[in-house]
PDB file of N, CA and C in Angstrom:
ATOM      1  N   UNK A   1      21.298   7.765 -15.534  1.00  0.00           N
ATOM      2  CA  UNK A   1      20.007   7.086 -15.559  1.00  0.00           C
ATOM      3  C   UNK A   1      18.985   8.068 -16.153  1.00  0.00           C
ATOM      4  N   UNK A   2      17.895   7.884 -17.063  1.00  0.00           N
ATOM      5  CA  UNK A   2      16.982   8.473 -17.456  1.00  0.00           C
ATOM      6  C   UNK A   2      16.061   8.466 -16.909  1.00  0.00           C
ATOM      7  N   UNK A   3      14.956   9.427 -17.355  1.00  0.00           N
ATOM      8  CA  UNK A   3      13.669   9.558 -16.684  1.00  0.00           C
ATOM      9  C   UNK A   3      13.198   7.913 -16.430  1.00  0.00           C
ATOM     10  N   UNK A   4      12.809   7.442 -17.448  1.00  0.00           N
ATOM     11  CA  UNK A   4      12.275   6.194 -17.604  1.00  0.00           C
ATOM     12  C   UNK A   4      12.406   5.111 -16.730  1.00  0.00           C
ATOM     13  N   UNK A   5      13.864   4.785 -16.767  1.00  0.00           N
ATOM     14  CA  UNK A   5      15.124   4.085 -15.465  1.00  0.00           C
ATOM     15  C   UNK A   5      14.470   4.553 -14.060  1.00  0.00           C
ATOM     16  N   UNK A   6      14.555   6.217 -14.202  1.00  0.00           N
ATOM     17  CA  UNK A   6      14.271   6.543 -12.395  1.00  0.00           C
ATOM     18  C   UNK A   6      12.831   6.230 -11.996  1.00  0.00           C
ATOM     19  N   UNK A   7      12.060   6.289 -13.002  1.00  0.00           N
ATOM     20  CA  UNK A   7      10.560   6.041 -12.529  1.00  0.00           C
ATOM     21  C   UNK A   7      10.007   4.327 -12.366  1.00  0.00           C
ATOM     22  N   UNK A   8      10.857   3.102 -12.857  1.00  0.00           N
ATOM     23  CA  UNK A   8      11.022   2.158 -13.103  1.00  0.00           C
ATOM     24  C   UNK A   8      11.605   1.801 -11.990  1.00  0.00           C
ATOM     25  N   UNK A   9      12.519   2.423 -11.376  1.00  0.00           N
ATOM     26  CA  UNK A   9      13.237   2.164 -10.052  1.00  0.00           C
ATOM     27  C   UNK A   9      12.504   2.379  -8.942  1.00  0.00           C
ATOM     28  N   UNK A  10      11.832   4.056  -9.163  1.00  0.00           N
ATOM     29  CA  UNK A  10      10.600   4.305  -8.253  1.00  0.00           C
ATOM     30  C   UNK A  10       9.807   2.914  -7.672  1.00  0.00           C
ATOM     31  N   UNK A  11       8.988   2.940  -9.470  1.00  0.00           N
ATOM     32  CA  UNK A  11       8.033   1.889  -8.808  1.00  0.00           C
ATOM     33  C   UNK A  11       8.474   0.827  -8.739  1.00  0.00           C
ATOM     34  N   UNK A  12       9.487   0.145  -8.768  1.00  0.00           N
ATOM     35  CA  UNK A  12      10.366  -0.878  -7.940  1.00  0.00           C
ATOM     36  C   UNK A  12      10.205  -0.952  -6.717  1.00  0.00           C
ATOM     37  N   UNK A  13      10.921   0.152  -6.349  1.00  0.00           N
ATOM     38  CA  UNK A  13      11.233   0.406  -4.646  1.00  0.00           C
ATOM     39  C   UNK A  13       9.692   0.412  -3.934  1.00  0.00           C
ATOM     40  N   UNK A  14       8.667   0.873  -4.720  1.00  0.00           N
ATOM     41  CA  UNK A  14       7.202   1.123  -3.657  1.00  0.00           C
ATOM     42  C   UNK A  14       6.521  -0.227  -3.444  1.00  0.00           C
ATOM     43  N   UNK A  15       6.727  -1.435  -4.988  1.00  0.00           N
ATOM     44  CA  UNK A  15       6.496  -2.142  -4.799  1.00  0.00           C
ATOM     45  C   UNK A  15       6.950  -3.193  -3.767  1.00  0.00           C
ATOM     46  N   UNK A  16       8.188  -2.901  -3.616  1.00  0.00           N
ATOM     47  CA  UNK A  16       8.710  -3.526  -2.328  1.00  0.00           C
ATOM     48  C   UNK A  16       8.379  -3.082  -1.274  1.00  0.00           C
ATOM     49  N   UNK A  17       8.187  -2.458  -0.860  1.00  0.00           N
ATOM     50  CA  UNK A  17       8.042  -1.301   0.429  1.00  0.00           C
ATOM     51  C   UNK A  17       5.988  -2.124   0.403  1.00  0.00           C
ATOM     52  N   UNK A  18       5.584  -2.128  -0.415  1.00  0.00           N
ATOM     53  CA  UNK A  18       4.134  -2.174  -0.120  1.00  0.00           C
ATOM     54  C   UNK A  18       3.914  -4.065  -0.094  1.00  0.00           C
ATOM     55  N   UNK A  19       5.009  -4.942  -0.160  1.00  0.00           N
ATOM     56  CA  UNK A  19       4.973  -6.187   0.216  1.00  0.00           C
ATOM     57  C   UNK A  19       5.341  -6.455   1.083  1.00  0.00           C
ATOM     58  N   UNK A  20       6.506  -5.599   1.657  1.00  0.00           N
ATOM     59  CA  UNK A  20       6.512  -5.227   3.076  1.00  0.00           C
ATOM     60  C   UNK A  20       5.734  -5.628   4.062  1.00  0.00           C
ATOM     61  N   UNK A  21       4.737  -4.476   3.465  1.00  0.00           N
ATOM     62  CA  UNK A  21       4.374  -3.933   4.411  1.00  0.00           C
ATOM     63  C   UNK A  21       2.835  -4.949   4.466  1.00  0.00           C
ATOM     64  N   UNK A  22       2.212  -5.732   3.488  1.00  0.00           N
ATOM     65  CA  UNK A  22       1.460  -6.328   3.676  1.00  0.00           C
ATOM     66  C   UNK A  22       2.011  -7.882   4.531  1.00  0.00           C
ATOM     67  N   UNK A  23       2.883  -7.827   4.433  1.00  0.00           N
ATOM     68  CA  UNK A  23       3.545  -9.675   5.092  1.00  0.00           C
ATOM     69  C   UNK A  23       3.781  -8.712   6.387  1.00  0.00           C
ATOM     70  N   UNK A  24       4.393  -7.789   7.013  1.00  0.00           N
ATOM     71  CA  UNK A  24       4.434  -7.799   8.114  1.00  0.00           C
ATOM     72  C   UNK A  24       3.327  -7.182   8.887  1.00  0.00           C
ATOM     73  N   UNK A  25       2.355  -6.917   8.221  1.00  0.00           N
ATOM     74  CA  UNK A  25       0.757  -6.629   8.695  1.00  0.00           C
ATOM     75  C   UNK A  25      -0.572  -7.686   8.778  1.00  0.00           C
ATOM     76  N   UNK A  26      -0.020  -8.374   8.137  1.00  0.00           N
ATOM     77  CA  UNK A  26      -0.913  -9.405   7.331  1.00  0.00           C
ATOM     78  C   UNK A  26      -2.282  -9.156   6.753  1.00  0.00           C
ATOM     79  N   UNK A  27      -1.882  -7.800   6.279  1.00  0.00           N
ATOM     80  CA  UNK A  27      -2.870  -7.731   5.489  1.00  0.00           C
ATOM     81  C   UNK A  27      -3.025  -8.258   4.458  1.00  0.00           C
ATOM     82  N   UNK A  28      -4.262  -8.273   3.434  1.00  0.00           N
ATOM     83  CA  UNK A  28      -4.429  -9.300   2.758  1.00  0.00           C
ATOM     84  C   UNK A  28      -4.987  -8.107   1.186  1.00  0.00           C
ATOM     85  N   UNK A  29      -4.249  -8.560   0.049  1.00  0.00           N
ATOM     86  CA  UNK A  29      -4.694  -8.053  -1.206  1.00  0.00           C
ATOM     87  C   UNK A  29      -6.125  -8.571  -1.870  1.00  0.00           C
ATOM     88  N   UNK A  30      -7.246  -7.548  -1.378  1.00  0.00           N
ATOM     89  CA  UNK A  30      -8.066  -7.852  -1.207  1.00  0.00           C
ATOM     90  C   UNK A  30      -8.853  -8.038  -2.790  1.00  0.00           C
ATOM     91  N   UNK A  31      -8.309  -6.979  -3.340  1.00  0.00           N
ATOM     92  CA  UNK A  31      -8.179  -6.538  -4.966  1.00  0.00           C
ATOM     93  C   UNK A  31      -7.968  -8.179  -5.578  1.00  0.00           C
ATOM     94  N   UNK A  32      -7.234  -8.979  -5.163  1.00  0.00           N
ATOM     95  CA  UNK A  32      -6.604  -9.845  -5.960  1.00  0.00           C
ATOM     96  C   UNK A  32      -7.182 -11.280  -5.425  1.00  0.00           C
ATOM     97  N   UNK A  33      -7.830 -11.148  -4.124  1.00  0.00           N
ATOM     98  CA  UNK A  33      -8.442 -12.188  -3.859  1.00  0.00           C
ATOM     99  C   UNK A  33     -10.221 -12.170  -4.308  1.00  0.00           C
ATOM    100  N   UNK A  34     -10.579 -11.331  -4.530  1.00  0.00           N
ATOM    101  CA  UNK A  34     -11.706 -10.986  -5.188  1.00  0.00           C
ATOM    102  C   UNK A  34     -11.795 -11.700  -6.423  1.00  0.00           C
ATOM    103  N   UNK A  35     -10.430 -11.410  -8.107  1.00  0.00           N
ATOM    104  CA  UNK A  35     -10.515 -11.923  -8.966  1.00  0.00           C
ATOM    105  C   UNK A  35     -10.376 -13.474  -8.922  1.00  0.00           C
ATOM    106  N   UNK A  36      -9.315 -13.913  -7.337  1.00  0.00           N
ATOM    107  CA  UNK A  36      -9.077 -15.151  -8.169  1.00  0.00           C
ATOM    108  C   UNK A  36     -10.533 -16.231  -7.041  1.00  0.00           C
ATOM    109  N   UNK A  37     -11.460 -15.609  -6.590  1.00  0.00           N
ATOM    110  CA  UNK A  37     -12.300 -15.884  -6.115  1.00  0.00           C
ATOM    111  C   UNK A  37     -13.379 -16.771  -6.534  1.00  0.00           C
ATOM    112  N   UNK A  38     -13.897 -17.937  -6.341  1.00  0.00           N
ATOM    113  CA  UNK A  38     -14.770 -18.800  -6.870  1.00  0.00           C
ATOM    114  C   UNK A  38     -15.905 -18.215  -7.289  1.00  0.00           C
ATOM    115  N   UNK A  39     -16.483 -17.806  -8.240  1.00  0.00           N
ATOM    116  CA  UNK A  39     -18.315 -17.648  -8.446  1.00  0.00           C
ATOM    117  C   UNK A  39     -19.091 -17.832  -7.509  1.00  0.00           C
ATOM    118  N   UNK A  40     -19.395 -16.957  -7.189  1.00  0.00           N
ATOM    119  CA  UNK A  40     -20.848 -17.334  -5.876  1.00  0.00           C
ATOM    120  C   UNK A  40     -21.845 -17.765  -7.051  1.00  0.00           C
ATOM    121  N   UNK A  41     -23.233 -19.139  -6.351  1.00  0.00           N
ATOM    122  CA  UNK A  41     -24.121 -19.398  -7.108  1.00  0.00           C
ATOM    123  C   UNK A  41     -24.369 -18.258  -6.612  1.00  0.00           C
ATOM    124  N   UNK A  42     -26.267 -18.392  -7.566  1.00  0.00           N
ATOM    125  CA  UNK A  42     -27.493 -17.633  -7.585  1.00  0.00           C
ATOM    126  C   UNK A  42     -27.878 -17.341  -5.673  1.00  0.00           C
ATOM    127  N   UNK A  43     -28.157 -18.462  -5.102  1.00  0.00           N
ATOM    128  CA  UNK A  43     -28.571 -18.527  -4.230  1.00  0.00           C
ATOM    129  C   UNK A  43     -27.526 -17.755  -3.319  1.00  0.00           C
ATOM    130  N   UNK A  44     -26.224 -17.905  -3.394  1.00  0.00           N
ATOM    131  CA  UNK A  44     -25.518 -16.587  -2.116  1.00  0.00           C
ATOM    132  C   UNK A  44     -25.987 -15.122  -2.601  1.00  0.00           C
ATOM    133  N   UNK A  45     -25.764 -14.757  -3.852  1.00  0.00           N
ATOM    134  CA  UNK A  45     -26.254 -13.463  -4.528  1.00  0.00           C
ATOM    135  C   UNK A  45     -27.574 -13.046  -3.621  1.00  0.00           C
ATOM    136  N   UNK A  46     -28.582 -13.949  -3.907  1.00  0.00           N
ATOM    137  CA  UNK A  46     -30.334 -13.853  -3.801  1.00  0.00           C
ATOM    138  C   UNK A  46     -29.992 -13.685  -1.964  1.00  0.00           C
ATOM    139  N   UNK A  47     -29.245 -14.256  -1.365  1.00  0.00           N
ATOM    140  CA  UNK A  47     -29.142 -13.890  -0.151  1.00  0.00           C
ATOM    141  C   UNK A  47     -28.200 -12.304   0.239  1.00  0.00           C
ATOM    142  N   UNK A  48     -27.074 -12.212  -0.484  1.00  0.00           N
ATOM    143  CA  UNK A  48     -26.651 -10.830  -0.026  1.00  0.00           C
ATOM    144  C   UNK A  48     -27.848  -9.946  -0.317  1.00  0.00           C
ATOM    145  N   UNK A  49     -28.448  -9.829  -1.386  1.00  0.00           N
ATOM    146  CA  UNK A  49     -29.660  -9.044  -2.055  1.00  0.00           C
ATOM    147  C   UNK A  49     -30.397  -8.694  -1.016  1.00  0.00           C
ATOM    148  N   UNK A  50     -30.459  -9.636  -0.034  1.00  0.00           N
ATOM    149  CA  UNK A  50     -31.455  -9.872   1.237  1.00  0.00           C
ATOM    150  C   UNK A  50     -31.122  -9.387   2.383  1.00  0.00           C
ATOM    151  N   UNK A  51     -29.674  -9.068   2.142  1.00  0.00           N
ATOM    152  CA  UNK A  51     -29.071  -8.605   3.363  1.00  0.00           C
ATOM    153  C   UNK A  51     -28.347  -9.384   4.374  1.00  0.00           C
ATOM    154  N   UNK A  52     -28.796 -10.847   4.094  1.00  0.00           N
ATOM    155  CA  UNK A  52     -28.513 -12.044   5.078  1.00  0.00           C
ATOM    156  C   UNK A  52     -26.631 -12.779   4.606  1.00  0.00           C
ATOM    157  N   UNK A  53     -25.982 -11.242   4.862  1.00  0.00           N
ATOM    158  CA  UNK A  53     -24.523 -11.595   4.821  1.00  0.00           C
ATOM    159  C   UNK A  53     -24.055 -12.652   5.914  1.00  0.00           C
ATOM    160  N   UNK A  54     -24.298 -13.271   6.255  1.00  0.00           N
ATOM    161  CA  UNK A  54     -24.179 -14.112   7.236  1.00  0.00           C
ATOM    162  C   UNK A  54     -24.297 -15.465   7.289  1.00  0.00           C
ATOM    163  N   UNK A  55     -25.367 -15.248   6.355  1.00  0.00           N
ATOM    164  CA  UNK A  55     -26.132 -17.081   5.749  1.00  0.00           C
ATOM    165  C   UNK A  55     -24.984 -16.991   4.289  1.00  0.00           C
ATOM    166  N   UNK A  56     -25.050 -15.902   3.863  1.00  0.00           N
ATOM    167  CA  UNK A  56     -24.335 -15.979   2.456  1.00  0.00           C
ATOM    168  C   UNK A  56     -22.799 -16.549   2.503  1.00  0.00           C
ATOM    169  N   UNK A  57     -22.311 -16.173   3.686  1.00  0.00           N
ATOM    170  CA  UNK A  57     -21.113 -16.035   3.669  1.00  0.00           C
ATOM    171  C   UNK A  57     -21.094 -17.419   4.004  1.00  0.00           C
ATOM    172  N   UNK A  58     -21.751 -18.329   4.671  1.00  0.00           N
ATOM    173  CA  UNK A  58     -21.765 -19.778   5.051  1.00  0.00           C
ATOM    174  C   UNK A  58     -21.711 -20.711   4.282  1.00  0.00           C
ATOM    175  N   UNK A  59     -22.399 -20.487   3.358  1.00  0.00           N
ATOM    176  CA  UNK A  59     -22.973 -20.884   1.894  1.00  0.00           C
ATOM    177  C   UNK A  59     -21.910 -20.559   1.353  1.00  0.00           C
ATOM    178  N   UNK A  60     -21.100 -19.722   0.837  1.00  0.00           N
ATOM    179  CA  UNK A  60     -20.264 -19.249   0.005  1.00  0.00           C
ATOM    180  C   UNK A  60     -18.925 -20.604   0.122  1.00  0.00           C
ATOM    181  N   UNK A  61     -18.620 -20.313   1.960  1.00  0.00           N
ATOM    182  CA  UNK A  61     -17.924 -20.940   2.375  1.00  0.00           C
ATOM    183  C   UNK A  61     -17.835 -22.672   2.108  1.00  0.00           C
ATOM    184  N   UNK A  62     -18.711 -23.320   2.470  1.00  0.00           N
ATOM    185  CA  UNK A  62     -19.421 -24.656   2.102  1.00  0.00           C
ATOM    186  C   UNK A  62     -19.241 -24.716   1.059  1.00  0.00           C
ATOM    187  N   UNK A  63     -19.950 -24.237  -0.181  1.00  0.00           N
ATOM    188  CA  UNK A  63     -20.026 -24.428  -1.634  1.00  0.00           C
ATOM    189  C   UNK A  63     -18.487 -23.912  -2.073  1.00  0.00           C
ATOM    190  N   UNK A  64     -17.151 -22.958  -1.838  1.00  0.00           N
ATOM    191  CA  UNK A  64     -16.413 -23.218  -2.389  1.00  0.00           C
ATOM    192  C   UNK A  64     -15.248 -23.477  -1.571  1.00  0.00           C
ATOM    193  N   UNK A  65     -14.811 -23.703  -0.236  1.00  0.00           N
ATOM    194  CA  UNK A  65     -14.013 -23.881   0.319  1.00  0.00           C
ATOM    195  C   UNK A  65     -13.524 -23.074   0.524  1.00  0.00           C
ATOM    196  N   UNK A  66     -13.810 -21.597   0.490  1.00  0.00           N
ATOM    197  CA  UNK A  66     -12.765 -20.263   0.398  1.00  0.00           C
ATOM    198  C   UNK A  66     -12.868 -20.038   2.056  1.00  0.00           C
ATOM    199  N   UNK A  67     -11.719 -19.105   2.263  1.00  0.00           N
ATOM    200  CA  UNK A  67     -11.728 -18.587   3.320  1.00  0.00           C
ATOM    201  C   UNK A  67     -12.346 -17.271   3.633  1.00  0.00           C
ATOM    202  N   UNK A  68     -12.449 -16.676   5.031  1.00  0.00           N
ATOM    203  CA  UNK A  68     -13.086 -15.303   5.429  1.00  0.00           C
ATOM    204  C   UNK A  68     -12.896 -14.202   4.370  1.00  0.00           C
ATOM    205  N   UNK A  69     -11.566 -13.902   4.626  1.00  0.00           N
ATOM    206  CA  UNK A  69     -10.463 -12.989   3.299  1.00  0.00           C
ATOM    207  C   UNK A  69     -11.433 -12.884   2.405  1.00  0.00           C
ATOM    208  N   UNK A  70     -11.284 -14.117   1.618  1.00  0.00           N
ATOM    209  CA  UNK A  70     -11.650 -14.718   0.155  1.00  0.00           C
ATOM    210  C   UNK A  70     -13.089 -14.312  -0.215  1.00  0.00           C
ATOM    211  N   UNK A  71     -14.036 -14.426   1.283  1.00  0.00           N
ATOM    212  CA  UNK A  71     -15.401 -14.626   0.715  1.00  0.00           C
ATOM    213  C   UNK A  71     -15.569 -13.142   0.953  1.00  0.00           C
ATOM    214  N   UNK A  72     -15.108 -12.377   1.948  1.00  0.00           N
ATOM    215  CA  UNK A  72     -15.592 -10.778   1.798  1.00  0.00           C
ATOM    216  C   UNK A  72     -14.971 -10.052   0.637  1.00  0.00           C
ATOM    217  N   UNK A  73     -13.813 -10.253   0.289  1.00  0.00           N
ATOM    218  CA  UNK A  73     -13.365  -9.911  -1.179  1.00  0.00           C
ATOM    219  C   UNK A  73     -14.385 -10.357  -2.362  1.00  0.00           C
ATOM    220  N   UNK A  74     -15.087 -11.446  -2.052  1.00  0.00           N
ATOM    221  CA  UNK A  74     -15.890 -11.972  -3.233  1.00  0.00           C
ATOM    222  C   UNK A  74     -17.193 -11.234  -3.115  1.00  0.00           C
ATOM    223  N   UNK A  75     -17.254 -11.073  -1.825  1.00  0.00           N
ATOM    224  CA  UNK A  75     -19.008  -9.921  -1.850  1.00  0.00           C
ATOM    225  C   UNK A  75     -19.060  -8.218  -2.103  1.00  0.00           C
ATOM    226  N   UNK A  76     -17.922  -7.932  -1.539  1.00  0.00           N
ATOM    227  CA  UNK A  76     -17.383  -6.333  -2.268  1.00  0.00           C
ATOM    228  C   UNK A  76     -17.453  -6.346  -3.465  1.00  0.00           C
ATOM    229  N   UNK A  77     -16.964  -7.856  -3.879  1.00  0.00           N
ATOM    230  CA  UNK A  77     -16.895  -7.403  -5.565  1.00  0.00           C
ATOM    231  C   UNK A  77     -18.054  -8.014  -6.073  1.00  0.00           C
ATOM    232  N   UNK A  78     -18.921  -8.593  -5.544  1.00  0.00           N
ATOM    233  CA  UNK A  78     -20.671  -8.724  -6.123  1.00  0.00           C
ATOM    234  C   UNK A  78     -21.433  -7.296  -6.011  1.00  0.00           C
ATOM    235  N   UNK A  79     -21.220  -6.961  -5.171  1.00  0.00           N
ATOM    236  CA  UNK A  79     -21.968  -6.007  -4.344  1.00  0.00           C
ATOM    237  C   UNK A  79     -21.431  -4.728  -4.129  1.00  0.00           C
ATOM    238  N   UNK A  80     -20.407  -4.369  -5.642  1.00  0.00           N
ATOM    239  CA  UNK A  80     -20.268  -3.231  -5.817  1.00  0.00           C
ATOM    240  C   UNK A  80     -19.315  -2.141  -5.108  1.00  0.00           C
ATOM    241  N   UNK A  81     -18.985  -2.571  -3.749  1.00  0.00           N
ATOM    242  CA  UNK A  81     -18.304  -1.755  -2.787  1.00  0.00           C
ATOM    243  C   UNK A  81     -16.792  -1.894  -2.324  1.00  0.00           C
ATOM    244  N   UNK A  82     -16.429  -3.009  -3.323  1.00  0.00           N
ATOM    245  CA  UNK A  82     -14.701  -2.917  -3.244  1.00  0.00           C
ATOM    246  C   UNK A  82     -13.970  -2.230  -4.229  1.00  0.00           C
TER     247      UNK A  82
END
């Protein structure tokens, strides 16, 4: 096997090991629920801006049907901190 092969196998094996390990944690790929995340309007934005994560997240919720996961993945990634 070559370099190429063993490092291909590597990241094989981690990738398994790290699906693992998210299904038996239930953690959630937060990275990936961010992109496939609905657009917040103007008005959730104008509210995180405000600080009023709370009203935003209600709003978010209502206007796109997303879940908890979904909508804090979607404000990390408005708001710079994911």
């Amino acid at each position: 096997m070559n370099e190429a092969e063993e490092l291909r196998a590597r990241v094989e094996e981690l990738e398994r090991k790290v699906e693992i390990l998210f299904s038996h944690t239930g953690a959630v790929d937060r990275e990936k629920l961010a992109v496939d995340a609905p657009p917040a309007s103007s008005e959730v934005e104008q509210l995180l801006l405000q600080g009023k994560t709370t009203k935003a997240a209600k709003l978010y919720q209502k206007q796109t049907g997303a879940g908890m996961a979904e909508t804090m993945a979607a404000f990390e990634e408005i708001t710079g901190r994911g």
